[in-house]
PDB file of N, CA and C in Angstrom:
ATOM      1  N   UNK A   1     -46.773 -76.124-178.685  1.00  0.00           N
ATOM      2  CA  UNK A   1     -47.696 -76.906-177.885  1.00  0.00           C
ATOM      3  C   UNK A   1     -47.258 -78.368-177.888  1.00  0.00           C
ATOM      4  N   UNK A   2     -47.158 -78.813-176.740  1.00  0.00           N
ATOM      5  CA  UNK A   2     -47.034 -80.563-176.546  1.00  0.00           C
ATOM      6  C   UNK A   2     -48.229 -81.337-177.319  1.00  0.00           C
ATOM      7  N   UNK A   3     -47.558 -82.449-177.833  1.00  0.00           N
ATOM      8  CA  UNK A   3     -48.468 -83.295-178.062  1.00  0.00           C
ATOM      9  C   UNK A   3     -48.691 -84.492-177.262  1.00  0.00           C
ATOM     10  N   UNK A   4     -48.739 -84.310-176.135  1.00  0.00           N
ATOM     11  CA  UNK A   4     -49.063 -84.967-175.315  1.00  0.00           C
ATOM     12  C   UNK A   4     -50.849 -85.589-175.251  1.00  0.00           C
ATOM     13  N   UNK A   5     -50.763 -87.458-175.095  1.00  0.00           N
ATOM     14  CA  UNK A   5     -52.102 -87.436-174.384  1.00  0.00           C
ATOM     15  C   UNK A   5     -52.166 -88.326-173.132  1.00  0.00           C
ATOM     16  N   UNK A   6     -53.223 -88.982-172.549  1.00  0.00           N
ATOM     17  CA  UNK A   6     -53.353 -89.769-171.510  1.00  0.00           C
ATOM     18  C   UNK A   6     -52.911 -91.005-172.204  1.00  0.00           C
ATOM     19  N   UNK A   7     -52.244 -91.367-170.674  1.00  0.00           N
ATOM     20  CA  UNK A   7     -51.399 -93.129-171.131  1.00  0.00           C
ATOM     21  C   UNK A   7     -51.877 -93.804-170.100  1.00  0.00           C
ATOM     22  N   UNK A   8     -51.663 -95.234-170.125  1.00  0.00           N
ATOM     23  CA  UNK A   8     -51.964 -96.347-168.829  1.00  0.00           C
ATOM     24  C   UNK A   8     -50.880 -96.426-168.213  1.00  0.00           C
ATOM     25  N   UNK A   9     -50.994 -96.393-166.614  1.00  0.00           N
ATOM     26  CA  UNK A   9     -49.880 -96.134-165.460  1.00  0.00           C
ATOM     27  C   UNK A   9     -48.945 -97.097-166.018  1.00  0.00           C
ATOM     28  N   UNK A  10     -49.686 -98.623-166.325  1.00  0.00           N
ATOM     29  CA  UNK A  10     -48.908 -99.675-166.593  1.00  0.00           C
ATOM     30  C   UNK A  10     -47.936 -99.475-167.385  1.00  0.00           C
ATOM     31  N   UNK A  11     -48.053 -98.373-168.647  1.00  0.00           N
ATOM     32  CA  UNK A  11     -46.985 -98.223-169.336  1.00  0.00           C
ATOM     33  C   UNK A  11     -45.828 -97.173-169.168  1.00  0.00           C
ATOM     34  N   UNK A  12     -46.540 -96.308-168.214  1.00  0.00           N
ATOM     35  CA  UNK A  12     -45.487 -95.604-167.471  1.00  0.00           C
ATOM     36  C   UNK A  12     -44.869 -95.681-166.779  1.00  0.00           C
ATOM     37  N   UNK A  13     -45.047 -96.863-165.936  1.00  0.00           N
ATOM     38  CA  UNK A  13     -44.515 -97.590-164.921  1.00  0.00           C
ATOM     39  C   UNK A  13     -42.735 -98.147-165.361  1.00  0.00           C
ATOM     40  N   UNK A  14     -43.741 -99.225-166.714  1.00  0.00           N
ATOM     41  CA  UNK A  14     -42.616-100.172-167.525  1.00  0.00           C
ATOM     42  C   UNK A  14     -41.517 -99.436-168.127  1.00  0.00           C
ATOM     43  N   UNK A  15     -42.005 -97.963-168.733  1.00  0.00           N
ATOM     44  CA  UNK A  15     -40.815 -96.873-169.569  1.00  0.00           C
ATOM     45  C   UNK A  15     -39.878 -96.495-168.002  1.00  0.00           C
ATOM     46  N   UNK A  16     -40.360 -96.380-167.134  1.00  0.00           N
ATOM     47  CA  UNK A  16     -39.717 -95.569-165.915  1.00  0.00           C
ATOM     48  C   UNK A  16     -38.428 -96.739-165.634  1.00  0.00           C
ATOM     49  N   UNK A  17     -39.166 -97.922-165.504  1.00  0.00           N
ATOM     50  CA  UNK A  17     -38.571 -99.422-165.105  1.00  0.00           C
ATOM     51  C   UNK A  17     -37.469 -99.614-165.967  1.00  0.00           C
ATOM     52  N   UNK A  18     -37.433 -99.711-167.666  1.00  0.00           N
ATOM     53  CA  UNK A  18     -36.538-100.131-168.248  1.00  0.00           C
ATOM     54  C   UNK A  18     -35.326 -99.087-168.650  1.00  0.00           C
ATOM     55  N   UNK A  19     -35.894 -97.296-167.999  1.00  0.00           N
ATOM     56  CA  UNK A  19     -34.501 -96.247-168.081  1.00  0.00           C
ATOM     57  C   UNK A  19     -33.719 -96.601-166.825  1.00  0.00           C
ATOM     58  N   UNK A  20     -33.623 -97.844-166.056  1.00  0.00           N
ATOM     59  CA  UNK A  20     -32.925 -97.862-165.035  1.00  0.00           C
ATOM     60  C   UNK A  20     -33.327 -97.043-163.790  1.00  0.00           C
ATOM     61  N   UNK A  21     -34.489 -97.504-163.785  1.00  0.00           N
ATOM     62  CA  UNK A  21     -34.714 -96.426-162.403  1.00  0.00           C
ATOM     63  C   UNK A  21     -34.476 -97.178-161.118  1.00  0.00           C
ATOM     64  N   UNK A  22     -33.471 -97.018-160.617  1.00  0.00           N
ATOM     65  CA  UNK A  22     -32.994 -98.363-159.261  1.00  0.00           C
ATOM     66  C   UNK A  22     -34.074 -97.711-158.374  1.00  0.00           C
ATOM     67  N   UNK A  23     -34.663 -95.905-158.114  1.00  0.00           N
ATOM     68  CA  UNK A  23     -35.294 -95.934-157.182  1.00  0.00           C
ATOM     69  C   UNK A  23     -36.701 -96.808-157.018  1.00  0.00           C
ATOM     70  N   UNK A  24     -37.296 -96.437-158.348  1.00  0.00           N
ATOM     71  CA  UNK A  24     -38.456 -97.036-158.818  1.00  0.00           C
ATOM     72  C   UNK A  24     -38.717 -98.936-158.801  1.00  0.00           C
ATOM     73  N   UNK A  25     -37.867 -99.204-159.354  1.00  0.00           N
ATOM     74  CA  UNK A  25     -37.482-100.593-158.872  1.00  0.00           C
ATOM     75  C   UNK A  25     -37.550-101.238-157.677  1.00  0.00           C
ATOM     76  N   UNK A  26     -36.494-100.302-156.565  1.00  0.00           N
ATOM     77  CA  UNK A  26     -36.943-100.285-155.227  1.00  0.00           C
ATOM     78  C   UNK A  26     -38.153-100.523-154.358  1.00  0.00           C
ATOM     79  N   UNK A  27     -38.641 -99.480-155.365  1.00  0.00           N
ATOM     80  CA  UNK A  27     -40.249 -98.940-154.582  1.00  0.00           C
ATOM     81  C   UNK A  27     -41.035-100.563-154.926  1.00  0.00           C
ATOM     82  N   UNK A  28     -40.708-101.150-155.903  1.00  0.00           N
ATOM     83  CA  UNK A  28     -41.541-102.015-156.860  1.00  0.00           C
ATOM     84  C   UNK A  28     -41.164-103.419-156.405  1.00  0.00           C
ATOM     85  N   UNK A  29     -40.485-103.686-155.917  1.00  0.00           N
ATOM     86  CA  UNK A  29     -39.605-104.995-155.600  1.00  0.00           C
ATOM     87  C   UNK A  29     -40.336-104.574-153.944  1.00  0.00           C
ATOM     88  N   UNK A  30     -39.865-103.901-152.916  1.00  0.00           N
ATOM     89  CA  UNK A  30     -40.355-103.779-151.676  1.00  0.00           C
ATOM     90  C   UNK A  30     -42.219-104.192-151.479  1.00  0.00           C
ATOM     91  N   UNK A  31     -42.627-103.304-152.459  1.00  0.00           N
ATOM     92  CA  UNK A  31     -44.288-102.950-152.558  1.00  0.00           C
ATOM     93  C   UNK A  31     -44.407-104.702-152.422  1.00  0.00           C
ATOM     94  N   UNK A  32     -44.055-105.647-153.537  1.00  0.00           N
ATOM     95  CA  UNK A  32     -44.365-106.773-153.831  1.00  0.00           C
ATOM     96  C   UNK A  32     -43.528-107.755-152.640  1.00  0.00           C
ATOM     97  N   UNK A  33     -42.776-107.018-152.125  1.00  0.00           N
ATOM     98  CA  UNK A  33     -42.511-108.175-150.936  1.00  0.00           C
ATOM     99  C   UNK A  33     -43.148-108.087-149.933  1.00  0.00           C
ATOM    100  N   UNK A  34     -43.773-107.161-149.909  1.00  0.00           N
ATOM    101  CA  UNK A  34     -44.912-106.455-148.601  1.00  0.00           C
ATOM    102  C   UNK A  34     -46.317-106.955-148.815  1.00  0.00           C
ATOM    103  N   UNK A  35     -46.995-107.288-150.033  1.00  0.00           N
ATOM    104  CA  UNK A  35     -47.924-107.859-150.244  1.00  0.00           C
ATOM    105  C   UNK A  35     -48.164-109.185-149.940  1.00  0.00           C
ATOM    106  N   UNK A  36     -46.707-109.725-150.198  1.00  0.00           N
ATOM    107  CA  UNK A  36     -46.360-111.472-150.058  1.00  0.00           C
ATOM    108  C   UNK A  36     -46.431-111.859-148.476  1.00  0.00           C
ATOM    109  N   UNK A  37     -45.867-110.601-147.622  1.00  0.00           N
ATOM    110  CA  UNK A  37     -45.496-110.995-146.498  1.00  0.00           C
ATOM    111  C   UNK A  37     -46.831-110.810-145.698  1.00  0.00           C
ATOM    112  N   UNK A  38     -48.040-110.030-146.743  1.00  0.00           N
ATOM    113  CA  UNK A  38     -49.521-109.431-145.783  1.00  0.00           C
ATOM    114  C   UNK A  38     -50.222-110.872-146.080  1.00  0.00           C
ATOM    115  N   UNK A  39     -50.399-111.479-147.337  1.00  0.00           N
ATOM    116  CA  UNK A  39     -51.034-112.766-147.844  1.00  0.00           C
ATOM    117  C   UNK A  39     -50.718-114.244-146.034  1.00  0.00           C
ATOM    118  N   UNK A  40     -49.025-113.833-146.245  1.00  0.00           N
ATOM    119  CA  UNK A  40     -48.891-114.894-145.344  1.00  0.00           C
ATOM    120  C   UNK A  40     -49.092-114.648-143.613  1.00  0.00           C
ATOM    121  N   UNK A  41     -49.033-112.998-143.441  1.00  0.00           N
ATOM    122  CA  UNK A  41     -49.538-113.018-142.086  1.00  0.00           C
ATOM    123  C   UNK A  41     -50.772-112.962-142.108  1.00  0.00           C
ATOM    124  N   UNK A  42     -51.918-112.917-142.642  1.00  0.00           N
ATOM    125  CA  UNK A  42     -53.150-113.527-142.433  1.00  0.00           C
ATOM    126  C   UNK A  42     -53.350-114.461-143.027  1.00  0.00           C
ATOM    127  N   UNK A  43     -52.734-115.402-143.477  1.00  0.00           N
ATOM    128  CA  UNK A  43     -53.154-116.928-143.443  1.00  0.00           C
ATOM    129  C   UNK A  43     -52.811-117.427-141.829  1.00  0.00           C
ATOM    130  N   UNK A  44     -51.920-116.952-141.321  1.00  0.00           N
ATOM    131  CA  UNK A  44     -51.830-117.334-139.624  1.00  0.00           C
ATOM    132  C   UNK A  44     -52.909-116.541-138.638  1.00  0.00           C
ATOM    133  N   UNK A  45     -53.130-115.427-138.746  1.00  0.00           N
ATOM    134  CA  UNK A  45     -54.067-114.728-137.645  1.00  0.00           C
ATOM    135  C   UNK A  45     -55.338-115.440-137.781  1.00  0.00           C
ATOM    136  N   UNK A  46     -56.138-115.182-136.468  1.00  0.00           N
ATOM    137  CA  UNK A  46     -57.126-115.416-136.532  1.00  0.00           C
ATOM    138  C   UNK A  46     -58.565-114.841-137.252  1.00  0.00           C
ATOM    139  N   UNK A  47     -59.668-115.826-138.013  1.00  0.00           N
ATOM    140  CA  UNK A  47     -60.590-115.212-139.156  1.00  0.00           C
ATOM    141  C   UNK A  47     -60.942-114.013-138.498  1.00  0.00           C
ATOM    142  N   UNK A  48     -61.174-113.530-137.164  1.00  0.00           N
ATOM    143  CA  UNK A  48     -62.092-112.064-136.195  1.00  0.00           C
ATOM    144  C   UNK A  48     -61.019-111.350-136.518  1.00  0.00           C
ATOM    145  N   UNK A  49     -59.493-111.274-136.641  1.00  0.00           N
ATOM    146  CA  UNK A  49     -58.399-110.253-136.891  1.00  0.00           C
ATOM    147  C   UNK A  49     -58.405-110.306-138.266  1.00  0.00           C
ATOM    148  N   UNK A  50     -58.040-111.010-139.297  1.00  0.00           N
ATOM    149  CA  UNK A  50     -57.685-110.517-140.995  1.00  0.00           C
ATOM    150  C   UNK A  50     -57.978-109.482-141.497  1.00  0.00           C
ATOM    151  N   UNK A  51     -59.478-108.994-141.286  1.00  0.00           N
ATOM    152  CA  UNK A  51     -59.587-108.081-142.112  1.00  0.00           C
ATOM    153  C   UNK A  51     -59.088-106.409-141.242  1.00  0.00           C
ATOM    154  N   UNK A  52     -59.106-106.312-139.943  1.00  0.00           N
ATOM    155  CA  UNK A  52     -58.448-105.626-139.377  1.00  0.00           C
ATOM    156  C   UNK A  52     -57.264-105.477-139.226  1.00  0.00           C
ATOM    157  N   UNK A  53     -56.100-106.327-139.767  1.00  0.00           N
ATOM    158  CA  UNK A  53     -54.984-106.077-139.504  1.00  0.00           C
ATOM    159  C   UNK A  53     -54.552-106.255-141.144  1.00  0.00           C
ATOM    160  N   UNK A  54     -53.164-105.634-141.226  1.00  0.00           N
ATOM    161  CA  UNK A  54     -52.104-105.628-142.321  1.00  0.00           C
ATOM    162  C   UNK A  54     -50.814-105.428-142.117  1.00  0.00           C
ATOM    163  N   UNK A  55     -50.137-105.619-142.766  1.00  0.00           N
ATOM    164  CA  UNK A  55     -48.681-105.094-143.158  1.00  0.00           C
ATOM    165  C   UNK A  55     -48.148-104.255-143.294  1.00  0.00           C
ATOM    166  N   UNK A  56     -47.769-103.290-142.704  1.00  0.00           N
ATOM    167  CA  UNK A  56     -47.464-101.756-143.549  1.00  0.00           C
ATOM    168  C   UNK A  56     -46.484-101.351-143.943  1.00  0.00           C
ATOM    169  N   UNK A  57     -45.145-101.934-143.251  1.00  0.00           N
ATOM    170  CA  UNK A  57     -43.998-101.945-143.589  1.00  0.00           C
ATOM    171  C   UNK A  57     -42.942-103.201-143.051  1.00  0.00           C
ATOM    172  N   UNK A  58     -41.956-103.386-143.859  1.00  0.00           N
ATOM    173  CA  UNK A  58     -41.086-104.160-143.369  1.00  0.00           C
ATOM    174  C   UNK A  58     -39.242-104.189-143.546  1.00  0.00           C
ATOM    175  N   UNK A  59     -38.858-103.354-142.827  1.00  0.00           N
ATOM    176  CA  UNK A  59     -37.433-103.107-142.909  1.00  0.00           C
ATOM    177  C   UNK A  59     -36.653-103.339-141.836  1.00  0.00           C
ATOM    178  N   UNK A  60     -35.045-103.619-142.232  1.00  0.00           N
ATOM    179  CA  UNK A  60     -34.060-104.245-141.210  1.00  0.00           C
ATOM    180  C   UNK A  60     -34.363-105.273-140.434  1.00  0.00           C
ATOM    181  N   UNK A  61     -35.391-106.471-141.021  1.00  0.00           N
ATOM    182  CA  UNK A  61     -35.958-107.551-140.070  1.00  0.00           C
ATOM    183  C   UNK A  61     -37.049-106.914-139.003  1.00  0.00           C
ATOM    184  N   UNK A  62     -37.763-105.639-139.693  1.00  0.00           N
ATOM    185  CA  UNK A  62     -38.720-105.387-138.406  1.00  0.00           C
ATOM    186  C   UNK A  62     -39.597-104.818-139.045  1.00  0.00           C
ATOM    187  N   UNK A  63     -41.433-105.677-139.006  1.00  0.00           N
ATOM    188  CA  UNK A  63     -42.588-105.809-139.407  1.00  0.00           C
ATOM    189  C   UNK A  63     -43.088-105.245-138.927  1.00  0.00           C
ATOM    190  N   UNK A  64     -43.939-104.065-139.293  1.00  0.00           N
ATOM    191  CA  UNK A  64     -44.901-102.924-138.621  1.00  0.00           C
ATOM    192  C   UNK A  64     -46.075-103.766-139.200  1.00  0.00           C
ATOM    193  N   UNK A  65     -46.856-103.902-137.974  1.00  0.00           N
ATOM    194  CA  UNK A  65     -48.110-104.082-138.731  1.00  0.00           C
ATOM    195  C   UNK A  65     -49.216-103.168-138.314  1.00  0.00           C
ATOM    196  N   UNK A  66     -50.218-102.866-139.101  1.00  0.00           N
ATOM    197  CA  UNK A  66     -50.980-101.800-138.451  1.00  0.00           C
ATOM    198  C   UNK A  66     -52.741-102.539-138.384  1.00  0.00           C
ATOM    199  N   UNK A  67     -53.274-101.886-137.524  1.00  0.00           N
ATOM    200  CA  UNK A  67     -54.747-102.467-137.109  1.00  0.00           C
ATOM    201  C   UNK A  67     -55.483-101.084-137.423  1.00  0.00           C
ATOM    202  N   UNK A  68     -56.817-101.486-137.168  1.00  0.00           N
ATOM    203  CA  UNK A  68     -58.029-100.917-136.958  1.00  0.00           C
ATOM    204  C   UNK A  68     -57.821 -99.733-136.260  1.00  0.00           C
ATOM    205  N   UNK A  69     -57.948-100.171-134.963  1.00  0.00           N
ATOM    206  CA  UNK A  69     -57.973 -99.245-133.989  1.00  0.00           C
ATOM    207  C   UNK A  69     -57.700-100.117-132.553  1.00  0.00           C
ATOM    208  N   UNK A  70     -57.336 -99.162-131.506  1.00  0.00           N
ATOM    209  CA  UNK A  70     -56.690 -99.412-130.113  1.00  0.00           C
ATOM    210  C   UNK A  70     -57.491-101.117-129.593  1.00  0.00           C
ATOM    211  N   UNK A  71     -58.482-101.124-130.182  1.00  0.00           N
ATOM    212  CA  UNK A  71     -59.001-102.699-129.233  1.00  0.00           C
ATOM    213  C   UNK A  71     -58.707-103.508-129.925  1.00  0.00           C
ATOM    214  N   UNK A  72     -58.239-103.493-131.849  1.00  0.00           N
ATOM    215  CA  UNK A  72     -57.895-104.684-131.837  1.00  0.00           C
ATOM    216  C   UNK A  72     -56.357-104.971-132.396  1.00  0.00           C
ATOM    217  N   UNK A  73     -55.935-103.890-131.818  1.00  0.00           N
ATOM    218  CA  UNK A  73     -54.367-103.719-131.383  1.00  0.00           C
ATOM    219  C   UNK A  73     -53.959-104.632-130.054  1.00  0.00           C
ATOM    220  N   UNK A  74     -55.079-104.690-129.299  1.00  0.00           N
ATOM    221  CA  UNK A  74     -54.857-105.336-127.875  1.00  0.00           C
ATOM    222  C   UNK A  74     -54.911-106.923-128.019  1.00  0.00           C
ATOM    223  N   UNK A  75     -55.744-107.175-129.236  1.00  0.00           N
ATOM    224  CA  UNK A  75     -56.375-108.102-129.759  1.00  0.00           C
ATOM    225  C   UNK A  75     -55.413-108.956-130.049  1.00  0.00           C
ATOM    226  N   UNK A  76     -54.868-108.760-130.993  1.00  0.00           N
ATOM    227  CA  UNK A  76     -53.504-109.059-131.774  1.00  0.00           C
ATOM    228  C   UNK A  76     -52.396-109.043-130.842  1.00  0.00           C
ATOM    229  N   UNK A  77     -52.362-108.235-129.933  1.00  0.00           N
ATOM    230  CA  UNK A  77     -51.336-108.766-128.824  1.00  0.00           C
ATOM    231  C   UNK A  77     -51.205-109.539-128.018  1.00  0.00           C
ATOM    232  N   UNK A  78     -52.642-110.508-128.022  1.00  0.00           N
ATOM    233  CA  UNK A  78     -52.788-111.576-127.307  1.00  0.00           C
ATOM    234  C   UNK A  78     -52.447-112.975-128.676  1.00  0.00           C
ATOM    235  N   UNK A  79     -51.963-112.308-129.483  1.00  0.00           N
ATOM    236  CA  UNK A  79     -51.852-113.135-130.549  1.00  0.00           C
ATOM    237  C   UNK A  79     -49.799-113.107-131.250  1.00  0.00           C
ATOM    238  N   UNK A  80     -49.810-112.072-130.567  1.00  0.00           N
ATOM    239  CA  UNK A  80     -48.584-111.869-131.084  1.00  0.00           C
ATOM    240  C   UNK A  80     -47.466-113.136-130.883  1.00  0.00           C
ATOM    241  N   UNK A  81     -47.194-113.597-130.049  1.00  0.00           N
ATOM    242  CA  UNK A  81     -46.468-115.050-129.573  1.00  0.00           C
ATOM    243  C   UNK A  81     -46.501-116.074-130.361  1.00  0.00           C
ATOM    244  N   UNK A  82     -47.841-116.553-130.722  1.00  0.00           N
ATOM    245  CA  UNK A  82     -48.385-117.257-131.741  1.00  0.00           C
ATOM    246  C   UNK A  82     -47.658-116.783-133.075  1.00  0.00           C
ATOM    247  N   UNK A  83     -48.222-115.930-133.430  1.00  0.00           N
ATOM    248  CA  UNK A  83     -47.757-115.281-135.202  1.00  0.00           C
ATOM    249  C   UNK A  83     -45.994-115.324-134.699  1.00  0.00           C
ATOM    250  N   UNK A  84     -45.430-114.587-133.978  1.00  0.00           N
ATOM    251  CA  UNK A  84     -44.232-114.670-134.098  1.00  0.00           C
ATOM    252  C   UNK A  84     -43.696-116.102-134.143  1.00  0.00           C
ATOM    253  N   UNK A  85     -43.838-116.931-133.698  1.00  0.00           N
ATOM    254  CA  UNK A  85     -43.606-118.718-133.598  1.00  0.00           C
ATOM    255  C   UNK A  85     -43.589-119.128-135.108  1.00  0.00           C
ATOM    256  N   UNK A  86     -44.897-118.952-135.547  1.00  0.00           N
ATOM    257  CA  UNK A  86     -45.385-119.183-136.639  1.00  0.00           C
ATOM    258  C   UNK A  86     -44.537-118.732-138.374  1.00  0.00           C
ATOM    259  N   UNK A  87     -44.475-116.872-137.808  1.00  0.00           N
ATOM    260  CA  UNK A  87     -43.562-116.686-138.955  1.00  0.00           C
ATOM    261  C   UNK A  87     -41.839-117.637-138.327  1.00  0.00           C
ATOM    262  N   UNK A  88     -41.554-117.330-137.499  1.00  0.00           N
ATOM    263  CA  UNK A  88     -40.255-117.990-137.465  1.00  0.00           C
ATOM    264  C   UNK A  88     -40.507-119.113-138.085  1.00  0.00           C
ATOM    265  N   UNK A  89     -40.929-120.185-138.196  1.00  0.00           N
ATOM    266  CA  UNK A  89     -40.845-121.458-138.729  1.00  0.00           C
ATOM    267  C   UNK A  89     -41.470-121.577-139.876  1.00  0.00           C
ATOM    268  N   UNK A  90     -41.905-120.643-140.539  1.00  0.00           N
ATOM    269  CA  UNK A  90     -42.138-120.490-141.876  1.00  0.00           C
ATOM    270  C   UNK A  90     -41.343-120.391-142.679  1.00  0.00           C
TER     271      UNK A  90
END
């Protein structure tokens, strides 16, 4: 029988992290650049969009962001020009 018991993710995380896990790392380094990059696209959108919109992914220089739903997808596209300006000169 294992003697196994329950652990905190945090420390399973850190054992996974320091056997060299480049995938895990990956996952962990991306996750945290994706958070950084959601903080700073709603400091630019407007207060009626923030809580409807986010970040969802960001690879090869190309930002998915995802909304609510179809109206304030339309929303944000009257906004898109703006935010794009904005991140560029950031």
């Amino acid at each position: 029988m294992r003697d196994s018991h329950p652990q905190p993710l945090f420390n399973v995380l850190e054992e996974s992290l320091s056997k060299t896990s480049n995938t895990l790392q990956t996952i962990q380094r991306n996750a945290k650049a994706i958070l950084k990059l959601n903080q700073v696209v709603k400091n630019l959108l407007p207060a009626e969009i923030k809580p409807m919109c986010r970040v969802a992914n960001y690879r090869n220089n190309i930002m998915v962001l995802e909304v609510a739903n179809a109206s304030w997808m339309t929303r944000l596209n009257y906004e898109k020009l703006n935010l794009l300006s904005a991140l560029r000169t950031s």
